[in-house]
N, C-alpha and C. Protein backbone atom coordinates (compact mmCIF):
# COMPACT_ATOMS: atom_id res chain seq x y z
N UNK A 1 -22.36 0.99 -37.27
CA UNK A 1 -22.08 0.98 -35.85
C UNK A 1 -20.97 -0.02 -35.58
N UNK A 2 -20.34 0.47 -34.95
CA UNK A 2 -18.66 -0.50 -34.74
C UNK A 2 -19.06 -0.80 -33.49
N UNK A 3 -18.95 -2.22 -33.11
CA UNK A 3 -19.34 -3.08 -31.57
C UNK A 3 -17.88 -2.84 -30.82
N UNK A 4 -18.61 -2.20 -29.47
CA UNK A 4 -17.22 -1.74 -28.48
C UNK A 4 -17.02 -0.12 -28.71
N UNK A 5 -18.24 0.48 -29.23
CA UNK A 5 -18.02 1.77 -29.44
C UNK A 5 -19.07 2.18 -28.66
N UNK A 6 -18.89 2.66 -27.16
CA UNK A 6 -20.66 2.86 -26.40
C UNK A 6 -20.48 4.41 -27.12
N UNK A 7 -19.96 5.32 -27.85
CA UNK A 7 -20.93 6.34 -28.16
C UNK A 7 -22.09 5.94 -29.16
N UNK A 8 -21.52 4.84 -29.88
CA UNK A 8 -22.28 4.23 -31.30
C UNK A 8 -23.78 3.37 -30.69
N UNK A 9 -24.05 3.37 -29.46
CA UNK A 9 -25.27 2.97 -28.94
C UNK A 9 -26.04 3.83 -28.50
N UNK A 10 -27.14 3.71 -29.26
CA UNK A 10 -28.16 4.25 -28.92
C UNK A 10 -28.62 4.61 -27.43
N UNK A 11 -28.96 5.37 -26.57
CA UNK A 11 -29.68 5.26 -25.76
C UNK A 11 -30.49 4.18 -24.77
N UNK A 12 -31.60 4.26 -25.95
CA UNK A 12 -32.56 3.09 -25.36
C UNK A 12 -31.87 1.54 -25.50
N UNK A 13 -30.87 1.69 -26.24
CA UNK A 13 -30.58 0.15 -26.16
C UNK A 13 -29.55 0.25 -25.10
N UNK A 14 -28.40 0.83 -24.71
CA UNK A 14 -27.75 0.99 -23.57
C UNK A 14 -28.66 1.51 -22.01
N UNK A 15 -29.97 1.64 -22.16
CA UNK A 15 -30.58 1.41 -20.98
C UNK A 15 -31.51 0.32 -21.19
N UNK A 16 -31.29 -0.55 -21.68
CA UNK A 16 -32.12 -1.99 -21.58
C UNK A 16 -31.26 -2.53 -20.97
N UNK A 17 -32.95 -3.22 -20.18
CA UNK A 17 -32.90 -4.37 -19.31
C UNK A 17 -32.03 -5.44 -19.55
N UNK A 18 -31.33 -5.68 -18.63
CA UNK A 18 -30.04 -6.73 -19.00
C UNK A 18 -30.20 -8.05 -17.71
N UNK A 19 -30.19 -9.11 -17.91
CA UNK A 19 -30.43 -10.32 -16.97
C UNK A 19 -30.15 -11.38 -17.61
N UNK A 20 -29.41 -12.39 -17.35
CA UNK A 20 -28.87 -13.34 -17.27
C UNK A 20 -29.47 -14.82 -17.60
N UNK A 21 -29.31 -15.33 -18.46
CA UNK A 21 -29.89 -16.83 -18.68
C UNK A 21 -29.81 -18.13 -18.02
N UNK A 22 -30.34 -19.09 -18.11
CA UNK A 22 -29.98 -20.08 -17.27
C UNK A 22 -28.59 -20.73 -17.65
N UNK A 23 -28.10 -20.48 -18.83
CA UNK A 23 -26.89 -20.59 -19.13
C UNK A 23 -25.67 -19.68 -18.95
N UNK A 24 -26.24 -18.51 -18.22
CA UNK A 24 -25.00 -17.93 -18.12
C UNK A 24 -24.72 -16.88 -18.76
N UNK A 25 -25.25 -16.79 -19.98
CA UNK A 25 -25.25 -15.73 -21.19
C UNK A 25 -26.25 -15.02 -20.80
N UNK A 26 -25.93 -13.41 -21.11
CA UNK A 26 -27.12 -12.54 -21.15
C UNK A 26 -28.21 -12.42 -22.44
N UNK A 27 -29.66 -11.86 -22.12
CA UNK A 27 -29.98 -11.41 -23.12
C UNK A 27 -30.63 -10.43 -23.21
N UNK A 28 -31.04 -9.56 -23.89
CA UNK A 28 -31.54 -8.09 -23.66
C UNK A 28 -30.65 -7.67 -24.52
N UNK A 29 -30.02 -6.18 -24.32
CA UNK A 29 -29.06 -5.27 -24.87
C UNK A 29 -28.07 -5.09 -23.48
N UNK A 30 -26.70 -5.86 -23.88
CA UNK A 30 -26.20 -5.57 -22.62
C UNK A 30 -25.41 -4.13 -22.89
N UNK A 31 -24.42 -3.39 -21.46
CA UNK A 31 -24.33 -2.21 -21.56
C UNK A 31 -22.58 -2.43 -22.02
N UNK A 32 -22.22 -1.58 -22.93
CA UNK A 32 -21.05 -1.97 -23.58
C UNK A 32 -19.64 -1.36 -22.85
N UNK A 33 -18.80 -1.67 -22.03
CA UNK A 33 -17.73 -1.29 -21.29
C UNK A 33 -16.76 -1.58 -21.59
N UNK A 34 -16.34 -0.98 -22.48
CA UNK A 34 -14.87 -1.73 -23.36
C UNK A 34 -13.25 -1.14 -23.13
N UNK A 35 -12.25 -1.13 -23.05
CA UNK A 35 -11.35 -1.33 -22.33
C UNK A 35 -10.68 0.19 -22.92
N UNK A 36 -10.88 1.16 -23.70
CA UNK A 36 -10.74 2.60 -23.60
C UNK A 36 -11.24 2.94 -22.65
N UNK A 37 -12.91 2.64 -22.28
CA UNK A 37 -13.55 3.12 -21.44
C UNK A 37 -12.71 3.32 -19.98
N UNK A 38 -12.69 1.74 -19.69
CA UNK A 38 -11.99 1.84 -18.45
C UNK A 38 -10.78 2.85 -18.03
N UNK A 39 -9.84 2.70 -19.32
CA UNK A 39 -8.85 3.22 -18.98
C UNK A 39 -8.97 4.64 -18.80
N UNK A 40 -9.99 5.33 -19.25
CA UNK A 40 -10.23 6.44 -18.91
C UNK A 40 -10.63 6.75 -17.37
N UNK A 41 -11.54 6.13 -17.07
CA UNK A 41 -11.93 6.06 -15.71
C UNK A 41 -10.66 5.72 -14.87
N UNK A 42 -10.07 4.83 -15.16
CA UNK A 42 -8.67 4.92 -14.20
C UNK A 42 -7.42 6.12 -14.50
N UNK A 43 -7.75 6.38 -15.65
CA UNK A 43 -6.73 7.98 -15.46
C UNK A 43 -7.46 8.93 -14.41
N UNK A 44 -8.89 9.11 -14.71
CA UNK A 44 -9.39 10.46 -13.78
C UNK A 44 -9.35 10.13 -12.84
N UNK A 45 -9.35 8.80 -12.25
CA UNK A 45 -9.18 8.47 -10.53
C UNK A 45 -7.26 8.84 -10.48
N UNK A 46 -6.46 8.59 -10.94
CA UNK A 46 -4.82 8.82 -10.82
C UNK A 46 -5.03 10.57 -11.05
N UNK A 47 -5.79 11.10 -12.18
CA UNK A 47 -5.70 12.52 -11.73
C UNK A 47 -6.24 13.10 -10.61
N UNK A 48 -7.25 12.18 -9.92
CA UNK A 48 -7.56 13.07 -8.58
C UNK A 48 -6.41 13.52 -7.83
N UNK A 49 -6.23 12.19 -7.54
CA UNK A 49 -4.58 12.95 -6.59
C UNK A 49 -3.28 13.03 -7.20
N UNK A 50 -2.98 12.94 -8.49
CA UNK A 50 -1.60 13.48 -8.86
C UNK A 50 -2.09 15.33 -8.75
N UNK A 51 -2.65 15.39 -8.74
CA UNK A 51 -2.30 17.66 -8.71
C UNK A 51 -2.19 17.78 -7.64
N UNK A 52 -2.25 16.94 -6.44
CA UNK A 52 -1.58 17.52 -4.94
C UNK A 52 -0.26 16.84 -4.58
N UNK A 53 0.20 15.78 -5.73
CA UNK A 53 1.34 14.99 -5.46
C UNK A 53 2.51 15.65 -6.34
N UNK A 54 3.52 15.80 -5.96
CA UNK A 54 4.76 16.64 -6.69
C UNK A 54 4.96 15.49 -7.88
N UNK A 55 5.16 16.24 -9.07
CA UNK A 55 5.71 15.62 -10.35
C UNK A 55 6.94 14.62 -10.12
N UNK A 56 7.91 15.51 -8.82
CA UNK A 56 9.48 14.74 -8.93
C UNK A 56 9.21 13.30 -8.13
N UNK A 57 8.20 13.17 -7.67
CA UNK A 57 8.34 11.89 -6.32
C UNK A 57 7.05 11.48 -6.59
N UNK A 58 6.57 10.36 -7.17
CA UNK A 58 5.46 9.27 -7.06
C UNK A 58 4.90 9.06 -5.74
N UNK A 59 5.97 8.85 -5.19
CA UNK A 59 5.89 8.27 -3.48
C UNK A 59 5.25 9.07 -2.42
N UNK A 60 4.95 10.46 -3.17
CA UNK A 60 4.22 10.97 -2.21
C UNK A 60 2.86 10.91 -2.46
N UNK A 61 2.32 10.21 -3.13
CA UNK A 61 1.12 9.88 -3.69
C UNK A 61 0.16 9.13 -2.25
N UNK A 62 1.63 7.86 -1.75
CA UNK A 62 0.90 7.26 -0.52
C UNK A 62 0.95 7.72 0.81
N UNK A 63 1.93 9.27 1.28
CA UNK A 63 1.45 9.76 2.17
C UNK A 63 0.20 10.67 2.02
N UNK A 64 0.03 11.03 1.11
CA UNK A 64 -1.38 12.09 0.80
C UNK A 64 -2.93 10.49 0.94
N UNK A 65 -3.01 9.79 0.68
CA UNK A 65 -3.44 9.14 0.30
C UNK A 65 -4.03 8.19 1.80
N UNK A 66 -3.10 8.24 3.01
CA UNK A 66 -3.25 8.00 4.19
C UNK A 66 -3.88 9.05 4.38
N UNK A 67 -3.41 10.07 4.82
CA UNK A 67 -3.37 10.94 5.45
C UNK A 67 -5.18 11.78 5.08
N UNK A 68 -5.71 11.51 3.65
CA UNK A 68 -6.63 11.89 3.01
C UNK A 68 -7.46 10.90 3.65
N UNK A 69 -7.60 9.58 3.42
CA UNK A 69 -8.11 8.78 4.52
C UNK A 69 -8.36 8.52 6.30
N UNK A 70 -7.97 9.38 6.92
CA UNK A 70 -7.46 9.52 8.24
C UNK A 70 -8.17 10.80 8.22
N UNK A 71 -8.32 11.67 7.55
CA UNK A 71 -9.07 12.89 7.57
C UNK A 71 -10.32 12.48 7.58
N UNK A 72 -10.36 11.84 6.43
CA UNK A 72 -12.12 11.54 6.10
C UNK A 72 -12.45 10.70 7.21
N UNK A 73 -11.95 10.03 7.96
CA UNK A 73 -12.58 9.16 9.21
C UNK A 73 -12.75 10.87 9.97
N UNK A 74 -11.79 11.35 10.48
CA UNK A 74 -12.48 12.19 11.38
C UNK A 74 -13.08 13.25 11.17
N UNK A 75 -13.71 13.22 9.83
CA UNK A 75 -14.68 14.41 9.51
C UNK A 75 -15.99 13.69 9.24
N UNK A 76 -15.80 12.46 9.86
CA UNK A 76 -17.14 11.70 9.38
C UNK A 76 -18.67 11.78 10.52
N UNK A 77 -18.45 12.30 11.51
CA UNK A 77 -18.94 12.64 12.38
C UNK A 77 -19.15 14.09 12.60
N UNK A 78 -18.75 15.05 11.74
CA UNK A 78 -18.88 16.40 11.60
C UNK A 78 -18.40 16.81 12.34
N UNK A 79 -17.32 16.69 13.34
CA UNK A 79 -16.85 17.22 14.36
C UNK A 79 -15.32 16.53 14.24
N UNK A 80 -14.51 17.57 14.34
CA UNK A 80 -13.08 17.18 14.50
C UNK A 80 -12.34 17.85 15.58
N UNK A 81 -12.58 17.01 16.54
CA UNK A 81 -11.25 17.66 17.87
C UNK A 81 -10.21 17.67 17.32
N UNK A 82 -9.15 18.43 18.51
CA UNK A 82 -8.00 18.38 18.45
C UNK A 82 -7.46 16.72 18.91
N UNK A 83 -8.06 15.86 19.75
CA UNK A 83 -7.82 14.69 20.04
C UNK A 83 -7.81 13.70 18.92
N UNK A 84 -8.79 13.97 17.64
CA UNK A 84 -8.63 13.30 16.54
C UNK A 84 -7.85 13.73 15.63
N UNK A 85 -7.19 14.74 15.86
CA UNK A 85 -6.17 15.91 14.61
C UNK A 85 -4.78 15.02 15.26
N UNK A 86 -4.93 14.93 16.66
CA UNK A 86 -3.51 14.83 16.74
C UNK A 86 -3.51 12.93 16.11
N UNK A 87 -4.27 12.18 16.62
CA UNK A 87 -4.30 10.93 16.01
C UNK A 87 -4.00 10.74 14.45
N UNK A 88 -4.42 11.78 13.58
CA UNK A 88 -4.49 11.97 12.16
C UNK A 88 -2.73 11.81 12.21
N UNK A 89 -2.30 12.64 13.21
CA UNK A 89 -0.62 13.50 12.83
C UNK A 89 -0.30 12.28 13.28
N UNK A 90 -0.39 11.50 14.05
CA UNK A 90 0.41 10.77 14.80
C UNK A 90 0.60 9.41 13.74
N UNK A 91 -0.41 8.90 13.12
CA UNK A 91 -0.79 7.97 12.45
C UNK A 91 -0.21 8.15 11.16
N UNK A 92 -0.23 9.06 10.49
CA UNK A 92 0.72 9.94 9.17
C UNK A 92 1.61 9.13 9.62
N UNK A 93 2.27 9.85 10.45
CA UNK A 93 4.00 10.04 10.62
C UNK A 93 4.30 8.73 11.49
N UNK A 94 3.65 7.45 11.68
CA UNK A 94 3.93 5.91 11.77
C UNK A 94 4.02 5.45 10.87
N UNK A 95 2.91 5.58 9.76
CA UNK A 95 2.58 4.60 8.60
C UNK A 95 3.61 5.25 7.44
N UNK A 96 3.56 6.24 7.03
CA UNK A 96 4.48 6.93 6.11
C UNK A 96 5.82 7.34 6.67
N UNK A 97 6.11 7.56 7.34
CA UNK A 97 7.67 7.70 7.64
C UNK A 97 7.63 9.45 7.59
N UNK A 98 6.81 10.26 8.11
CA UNK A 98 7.07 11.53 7.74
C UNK A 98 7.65 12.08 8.60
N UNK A 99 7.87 13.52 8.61
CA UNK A 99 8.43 13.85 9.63
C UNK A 99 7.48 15.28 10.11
N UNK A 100 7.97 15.79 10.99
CA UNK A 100 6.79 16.99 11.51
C UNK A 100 6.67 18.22 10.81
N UNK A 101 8.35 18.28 10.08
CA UNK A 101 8.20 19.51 9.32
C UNK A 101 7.42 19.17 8.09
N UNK A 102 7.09 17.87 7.19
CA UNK A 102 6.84 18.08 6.25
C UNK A 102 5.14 17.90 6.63
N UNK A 103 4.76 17.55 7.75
CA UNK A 103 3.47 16.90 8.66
C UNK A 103 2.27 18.00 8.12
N UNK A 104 2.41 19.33 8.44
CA UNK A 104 1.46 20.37 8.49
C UNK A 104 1.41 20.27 6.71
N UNK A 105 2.45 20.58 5.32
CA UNK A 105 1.65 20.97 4.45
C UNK A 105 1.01 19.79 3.87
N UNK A 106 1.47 18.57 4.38
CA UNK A 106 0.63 17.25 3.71
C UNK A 106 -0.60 17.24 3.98
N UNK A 107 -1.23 17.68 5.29
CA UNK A 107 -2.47 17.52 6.17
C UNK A 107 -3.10 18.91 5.31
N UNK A 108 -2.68 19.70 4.94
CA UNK A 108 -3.42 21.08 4.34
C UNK A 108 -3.51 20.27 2.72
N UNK A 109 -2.62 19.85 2.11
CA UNK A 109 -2.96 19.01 0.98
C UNK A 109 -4.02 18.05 1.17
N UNK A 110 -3.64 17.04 1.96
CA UNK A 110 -4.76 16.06 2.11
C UNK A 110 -6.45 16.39 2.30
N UNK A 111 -6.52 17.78 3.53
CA UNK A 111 -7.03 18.68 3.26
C UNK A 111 -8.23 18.71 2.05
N UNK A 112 -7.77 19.42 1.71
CA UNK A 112 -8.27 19.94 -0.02
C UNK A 112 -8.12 18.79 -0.76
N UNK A 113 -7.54 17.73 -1.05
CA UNK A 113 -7.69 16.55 -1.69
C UNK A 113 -9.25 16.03 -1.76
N UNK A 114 -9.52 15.47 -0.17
CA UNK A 114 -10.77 14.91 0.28
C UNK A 114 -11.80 16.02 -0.29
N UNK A 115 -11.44 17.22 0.44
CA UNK A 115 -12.57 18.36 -0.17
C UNK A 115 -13.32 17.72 -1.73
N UNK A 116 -12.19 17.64 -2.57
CA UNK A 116 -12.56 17.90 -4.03
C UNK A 116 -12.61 16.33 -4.44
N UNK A 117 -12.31 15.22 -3.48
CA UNK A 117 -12.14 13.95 -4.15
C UNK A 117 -13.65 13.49 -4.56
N UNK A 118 -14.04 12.44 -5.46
CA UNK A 118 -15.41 12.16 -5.87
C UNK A 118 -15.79 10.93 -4.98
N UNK A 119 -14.81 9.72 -4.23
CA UNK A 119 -15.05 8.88 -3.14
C UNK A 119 -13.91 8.82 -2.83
N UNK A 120 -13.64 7.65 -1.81
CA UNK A 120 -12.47 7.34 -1.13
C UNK A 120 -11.99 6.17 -2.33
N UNK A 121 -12.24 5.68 -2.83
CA UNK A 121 -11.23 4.85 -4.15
C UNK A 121 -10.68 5.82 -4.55
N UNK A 122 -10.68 6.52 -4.53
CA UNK A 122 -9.27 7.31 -5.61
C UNK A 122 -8.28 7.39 -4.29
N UNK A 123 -8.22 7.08 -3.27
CA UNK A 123 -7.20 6.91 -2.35
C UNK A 123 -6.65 5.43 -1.48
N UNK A 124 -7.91 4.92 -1.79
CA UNK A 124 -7.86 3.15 -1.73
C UNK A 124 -6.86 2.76 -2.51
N UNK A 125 -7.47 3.12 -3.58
CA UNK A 125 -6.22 2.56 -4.98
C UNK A 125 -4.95 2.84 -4.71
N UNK A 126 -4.55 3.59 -4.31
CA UNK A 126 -3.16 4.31 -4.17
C UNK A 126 -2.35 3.10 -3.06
N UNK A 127 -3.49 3.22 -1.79
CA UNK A 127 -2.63 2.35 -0.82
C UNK A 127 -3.33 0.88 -0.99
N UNK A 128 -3.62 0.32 -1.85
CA UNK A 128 -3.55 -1.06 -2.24
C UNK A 128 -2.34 -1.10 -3.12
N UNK A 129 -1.74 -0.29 -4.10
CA UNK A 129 -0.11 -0.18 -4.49
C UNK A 129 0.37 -0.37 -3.64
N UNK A 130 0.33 0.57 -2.68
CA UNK A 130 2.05 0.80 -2.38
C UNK A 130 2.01 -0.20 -0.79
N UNK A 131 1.02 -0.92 -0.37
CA UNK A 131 1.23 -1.74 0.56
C UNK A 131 0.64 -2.77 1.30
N UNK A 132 1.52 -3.77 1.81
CA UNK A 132 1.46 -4.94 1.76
C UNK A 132 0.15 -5.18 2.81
N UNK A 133 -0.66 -6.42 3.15
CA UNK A 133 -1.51 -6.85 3.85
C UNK A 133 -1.44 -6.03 5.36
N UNK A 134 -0.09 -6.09 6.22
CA UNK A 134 0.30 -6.02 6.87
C UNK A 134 0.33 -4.42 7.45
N UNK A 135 0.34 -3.94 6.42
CA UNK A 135 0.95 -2.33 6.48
C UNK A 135 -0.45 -1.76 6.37
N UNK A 136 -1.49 -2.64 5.45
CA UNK A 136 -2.61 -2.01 5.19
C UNK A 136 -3.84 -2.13 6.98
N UNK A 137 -3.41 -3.28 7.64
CA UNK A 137 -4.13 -3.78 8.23
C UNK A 137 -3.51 -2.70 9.65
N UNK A 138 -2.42 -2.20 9.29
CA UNK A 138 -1.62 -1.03 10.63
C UNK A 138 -2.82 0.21 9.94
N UNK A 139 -2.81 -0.08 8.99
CA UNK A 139 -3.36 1.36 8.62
C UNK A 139 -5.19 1.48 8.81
N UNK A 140 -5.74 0.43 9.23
CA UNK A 140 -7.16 0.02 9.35
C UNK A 140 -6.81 -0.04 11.08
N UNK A 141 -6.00 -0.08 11.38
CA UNK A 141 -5.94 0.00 12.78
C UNK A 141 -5.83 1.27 13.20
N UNK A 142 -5.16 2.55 12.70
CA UNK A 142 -4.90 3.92 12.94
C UNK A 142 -5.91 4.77 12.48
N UNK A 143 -6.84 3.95 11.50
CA UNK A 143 -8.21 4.21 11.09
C UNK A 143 -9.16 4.29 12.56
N UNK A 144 -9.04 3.07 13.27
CA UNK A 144 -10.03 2.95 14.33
C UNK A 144 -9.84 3.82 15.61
N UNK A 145 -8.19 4.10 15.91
CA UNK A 145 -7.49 4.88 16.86
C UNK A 145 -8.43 6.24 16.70
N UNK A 146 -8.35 6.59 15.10
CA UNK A 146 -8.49 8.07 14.75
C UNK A 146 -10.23 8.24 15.60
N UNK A 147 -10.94 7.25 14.96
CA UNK A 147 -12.69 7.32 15.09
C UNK A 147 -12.75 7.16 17.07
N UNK A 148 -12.12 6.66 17.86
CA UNK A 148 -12.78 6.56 18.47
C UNK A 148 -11.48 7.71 19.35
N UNK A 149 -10.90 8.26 19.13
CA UNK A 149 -9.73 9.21 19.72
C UNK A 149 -11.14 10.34 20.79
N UNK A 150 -12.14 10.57 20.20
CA UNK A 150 -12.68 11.42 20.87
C UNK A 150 -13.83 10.59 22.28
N UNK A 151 -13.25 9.54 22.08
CA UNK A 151 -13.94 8.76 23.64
C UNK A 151 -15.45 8.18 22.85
N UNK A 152 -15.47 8.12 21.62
CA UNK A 152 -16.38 7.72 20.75
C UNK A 152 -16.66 7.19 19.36
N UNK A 153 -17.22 6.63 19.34
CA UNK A 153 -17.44 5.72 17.82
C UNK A 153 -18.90 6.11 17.01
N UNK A 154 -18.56 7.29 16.37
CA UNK A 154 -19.67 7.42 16.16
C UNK A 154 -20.34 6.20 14.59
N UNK A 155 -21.85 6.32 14.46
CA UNK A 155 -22.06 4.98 13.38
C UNK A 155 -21.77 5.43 11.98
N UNK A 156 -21.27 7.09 11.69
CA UNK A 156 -20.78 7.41 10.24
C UNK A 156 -19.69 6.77 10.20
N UNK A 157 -18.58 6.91 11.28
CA UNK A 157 -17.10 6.77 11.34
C UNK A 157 -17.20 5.07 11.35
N UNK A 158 -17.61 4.43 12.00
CA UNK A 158 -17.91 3.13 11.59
C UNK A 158 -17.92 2.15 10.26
N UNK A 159 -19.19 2.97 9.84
CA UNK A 159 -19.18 2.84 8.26
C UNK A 159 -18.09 3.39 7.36
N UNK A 160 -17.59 4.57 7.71
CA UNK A 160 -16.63 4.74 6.62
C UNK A 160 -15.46 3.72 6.78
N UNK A 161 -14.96 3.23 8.21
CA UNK A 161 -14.11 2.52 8.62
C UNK A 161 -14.11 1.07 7.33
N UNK A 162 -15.50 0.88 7.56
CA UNK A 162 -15.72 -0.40 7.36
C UNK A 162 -15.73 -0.58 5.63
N UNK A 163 -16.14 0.45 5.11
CA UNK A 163 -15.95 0.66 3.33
C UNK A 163 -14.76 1.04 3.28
N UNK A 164 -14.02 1.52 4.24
CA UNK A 164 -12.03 1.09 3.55
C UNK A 164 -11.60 -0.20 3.72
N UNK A 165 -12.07 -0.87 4.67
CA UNK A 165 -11.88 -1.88 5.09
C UNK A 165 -11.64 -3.27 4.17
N UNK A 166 -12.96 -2.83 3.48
CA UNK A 166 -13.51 -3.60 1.94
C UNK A 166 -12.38 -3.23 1.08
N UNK A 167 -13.01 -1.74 0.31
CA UNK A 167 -11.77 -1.13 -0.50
C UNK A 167 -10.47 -1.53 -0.49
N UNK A 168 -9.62 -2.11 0.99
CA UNK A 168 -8.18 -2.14 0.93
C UNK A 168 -8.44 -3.82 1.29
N UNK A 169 -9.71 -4.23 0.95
CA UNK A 169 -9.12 -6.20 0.98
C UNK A 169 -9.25 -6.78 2.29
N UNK A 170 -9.36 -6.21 2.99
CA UNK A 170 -9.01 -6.58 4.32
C UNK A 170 -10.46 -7.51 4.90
N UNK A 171 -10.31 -8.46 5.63
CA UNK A 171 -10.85 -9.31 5.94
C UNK A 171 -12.21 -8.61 7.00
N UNK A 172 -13.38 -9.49 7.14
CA UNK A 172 -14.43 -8.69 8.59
C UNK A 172 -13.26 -9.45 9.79
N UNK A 173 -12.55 -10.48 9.89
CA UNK A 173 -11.79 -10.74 11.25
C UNK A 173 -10.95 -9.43 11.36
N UNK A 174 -10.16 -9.39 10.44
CA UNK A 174 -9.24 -7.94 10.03
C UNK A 174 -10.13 -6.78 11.19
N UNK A 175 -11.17 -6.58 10.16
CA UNK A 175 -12.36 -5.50 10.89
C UNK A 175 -12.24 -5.21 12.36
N UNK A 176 -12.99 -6.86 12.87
CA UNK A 176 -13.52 -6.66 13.93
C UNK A 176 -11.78 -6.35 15.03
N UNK A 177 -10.84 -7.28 14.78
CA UNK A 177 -10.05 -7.11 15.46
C UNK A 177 -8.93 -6.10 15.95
N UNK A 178 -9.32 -5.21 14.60
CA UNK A 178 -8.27 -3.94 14.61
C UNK A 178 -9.63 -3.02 15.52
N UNK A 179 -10.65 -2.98 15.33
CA UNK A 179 -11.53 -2.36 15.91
C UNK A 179 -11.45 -2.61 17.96
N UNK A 180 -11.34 -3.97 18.02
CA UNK A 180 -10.94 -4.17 18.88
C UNK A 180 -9.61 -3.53 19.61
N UNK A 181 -8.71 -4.21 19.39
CA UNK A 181 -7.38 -3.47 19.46
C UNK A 181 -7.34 -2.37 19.98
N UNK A 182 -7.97 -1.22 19.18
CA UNK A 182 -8.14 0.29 19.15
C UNK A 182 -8.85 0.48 20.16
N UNK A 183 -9.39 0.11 20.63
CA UNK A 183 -10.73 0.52 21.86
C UNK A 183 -9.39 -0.27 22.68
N UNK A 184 -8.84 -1.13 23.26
CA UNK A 184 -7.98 -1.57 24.79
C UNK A 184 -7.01 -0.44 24.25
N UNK A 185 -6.75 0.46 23.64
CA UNK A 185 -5.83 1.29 23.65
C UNK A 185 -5.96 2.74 24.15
């Protein structure tokens, strides 16, 4: 058995109990996560959304990636007006720089992205790349615009708000204040 090989572990020893000593060190059978592993797991999160992102341009990775996020707020309440569709469009085409013609097939991509995505980290990740505190915290703000666009906050849209919130770093002042913001608007 070669150590750093989790196929080379058994079962029962990769589901043992694992807890921590007063020193710091574990003891039990801890669970072996070794740095192939990972990297695998971070390719299949980059393949979620490279098959809706064009081969020639990287960069469109972070309008799908908004825009996939901005969806999932307003499908989080099972109900999507047109008052939250247009917030989706409006919020796109601030944060990404898009324009209206390219507006409709990104939103049909983004679309089907979320459909098939396994969580919202595979779109977190994307816009913790490509932007700064500042840009992220506009974008936690167009998050809150989107949730409450229908004269309401519902407590799914909340929560999802609040697990991007985390996901992209952003502070609970961050939280509460972009939340704020969004409601005097």
């Amino acid at each position: 058995m070669v150590m750093g090989d989790a196929a080379s572990v058994p079962a029962r020893v990769a589901a043992a109990p694992v807890s921590p000593r007063r020193d710091g060190r574990y003891h039990g059978y801890p669970f072996i996560l070794c740095d192939p592993m990972l990297k695998t797991l971070k390719a299949l999160f980059e393949d979620q959304i490279a098959q809706y992102v064009s081969a020639d341009d990287p960069r469109d990775a972070l309008p799908l990636a908004v825009a996939a996020l901005l969806l999932e707020i307003s499908r989080a309440d099972h109900d999507v007006d047109d008052a939250e569709r247009h917030a989706v469009c409006e919020a796109v085409a601030r944060i990404c720089d898009t324009s209206a013609d390219e507006l409709e097939a990104l939103l049909a991509s983004a679309d089907e992205a979320v459909d098939e995505a396994v969580s919202i980290y595979d779109f977190t990740s994307v816009v913790n790349e490509h932007l700064d505190h500042g840009r992220k915290y506009e974008l936690l703000l167009m998050l809150w615009r989107v949730a409450h666009a229908d004269g309401r906050i519902d407590r799914y849209e909340e929560y999802y708000v609040r697990k991007i919130a985390d996901l992209l770093h952003l502070s609970q002042r961050d939280f509460i204040r972009a939340k704020h913001a969004a409601q005097d608007t």
